[in-house]
C-alpha atoms as a PDB file:
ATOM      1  CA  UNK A   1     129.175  46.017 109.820  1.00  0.00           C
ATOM      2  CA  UNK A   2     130.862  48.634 107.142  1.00  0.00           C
ATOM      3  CA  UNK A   3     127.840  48.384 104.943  1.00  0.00           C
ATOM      4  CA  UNK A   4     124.899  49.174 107.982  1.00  0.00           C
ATOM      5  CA  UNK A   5     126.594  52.003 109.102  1.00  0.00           C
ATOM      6  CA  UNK A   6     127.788  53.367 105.342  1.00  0.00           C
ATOM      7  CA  UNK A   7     124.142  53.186 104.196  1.00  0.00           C
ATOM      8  CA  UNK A   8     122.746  56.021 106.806  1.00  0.00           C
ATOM      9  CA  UNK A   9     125.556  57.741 106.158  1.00  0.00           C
ATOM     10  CA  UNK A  10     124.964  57.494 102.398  1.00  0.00           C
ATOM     11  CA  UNK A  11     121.560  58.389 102.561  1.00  0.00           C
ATOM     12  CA  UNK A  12     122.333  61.921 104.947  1.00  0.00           C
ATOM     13  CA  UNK A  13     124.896  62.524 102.032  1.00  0.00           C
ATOM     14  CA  UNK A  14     122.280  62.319  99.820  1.00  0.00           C
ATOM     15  CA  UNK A  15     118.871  63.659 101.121  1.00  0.00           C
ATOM     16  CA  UNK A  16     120.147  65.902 103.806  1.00  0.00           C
ATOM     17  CA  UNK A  17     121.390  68.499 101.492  1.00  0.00           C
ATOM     18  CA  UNK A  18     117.849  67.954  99.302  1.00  0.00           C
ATOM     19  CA  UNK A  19     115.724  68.581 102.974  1.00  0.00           C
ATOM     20  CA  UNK A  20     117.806  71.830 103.289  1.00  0.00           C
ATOM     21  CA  UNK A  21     116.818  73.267 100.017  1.00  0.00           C
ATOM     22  CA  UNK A  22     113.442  72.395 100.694  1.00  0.00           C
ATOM     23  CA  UNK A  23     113.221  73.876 103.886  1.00  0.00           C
ATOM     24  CA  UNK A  24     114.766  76.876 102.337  1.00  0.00           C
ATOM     25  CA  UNK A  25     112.082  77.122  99.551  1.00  0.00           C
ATOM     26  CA  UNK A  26     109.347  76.436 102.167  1.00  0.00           C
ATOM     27  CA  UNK A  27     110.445  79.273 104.110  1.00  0.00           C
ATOM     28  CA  UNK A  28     110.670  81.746 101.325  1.00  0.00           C
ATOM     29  CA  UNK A  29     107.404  80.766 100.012  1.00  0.00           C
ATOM     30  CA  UNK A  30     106.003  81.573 103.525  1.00  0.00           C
ATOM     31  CA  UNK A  31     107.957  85.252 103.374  1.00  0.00           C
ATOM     32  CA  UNK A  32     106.274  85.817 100.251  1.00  0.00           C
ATOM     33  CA  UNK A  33     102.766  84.604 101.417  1.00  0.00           C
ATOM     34  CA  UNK A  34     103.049  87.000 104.236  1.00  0.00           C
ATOM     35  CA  UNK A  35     104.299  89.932 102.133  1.00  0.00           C
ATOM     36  CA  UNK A  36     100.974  89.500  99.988  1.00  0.00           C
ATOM     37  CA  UNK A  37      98.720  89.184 102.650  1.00  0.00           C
ATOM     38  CA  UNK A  38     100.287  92.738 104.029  1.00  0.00           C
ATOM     39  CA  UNK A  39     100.351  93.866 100.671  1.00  0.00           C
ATOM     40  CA  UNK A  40      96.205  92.815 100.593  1.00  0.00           C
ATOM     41  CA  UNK A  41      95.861  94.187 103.819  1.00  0.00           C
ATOM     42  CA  UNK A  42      96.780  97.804 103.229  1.00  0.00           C
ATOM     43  CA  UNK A  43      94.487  97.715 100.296  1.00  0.00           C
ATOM     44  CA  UNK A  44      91.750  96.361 102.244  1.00  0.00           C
ATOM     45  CA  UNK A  45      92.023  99.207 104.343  1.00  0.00           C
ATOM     46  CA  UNK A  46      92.171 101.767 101.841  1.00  0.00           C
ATOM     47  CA  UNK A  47      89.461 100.377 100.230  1.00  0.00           C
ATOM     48  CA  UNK A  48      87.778 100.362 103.708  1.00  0.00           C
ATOM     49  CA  UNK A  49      88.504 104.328 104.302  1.00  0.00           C
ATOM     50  CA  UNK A  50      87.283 105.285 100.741  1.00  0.00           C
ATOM     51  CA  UNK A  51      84.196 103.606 101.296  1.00  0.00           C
ATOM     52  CA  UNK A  52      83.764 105.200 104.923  1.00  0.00           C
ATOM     53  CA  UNK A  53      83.986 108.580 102.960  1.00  0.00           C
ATOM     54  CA  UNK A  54      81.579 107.717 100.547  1.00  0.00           C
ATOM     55  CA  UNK A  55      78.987 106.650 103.259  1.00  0.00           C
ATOM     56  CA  UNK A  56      79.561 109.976 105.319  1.00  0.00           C
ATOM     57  CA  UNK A  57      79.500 112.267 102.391  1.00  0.00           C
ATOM     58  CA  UNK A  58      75.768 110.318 101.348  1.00  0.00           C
ATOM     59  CA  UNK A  59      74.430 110.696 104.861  1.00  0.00           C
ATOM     60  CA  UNK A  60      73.559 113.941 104.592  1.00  0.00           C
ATOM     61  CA  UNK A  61      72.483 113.885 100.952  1.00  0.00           C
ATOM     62  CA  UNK A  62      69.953 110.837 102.154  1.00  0.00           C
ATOM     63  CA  UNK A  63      68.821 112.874 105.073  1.00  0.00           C
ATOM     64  CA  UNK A  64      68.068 116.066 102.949  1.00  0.00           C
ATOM     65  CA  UNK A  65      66.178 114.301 100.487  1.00  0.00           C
ATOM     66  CA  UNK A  66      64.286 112.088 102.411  1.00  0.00           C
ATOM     67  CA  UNK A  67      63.268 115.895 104.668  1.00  0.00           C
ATOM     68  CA  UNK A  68      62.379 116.811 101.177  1.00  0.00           C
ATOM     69  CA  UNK A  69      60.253 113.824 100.175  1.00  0.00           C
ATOM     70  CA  UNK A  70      58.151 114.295 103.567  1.00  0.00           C
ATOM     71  CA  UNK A  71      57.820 117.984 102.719  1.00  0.00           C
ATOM     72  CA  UNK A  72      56.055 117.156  99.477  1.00  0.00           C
ATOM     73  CA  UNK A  73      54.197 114.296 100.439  1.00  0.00           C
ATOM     74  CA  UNK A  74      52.750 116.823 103.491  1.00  0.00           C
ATOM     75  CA  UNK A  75      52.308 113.814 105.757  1.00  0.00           C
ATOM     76  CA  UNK A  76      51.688 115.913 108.949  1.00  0.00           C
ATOM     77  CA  UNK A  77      48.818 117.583 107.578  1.00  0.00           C
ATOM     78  CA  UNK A  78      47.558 113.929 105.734  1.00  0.00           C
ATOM     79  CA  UNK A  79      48.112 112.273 109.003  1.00  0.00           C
ATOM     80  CA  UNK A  80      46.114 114.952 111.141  1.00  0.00           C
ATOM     81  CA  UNK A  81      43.465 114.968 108.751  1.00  0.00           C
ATOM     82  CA  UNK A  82      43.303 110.711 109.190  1.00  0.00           C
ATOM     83  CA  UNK A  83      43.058 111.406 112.988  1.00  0.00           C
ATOM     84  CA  UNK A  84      40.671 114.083 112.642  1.00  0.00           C
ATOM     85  CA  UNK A  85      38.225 111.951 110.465  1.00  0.00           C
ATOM     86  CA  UNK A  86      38.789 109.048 113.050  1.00  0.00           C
ATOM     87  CA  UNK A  87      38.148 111.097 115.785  1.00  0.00           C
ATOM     88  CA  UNK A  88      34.451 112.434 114.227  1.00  0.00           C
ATOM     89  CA  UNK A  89      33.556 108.838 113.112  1.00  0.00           C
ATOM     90  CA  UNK A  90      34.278 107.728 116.716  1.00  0.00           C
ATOM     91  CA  UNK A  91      32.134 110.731 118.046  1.00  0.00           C
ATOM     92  CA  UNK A  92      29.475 110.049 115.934  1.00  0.00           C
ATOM     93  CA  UNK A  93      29.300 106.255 116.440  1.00  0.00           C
END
């Protein structure tokens, strides 16, 4: 029985060291998977911030010129004057 038990021996000679250096590999490729997504997190956030900023700082430039819009367009006065002509048509009728 030399040869049966030789032969698993033989083959953990052979592929056991081969497993190891895959495992190793597999592991560091994980490490650097995770290091990228971190990396591509940070910048995701930055990104995220910067865009924030942008949206606060147009806020108030959206709210001013939309004021200004119904300014010119004098929709108060438009609107009463609708209401008003409603209001003697209805009367009338």
């Amino acid at each position: 029985m030399g040869v049966v038990d030789d032969v698993p021996k033989a083959l953990q000679d052979v592929v056991a060291p081969d497993l190891k250096a895959l495992q190793v590999e597999v592991k560091e490729g994980f490490a650097s998977v995770d290091k990228q997504f971190v990396s591509i997190e940070k910048v995701a956030a930055i990104r995220h911030e910067l865009l924030l900023a942008e949206l606060r700082n147009a806020q108030p430039i959206a709210e001013s010129r939309h004021e200004a819009i119904l300014k010119a367009l004098d929709i108060d006065k438009r609107l009463e004057r609708v209401e008003a002509r409603q209001a003697a048509q209805q009367a009338s009728a």
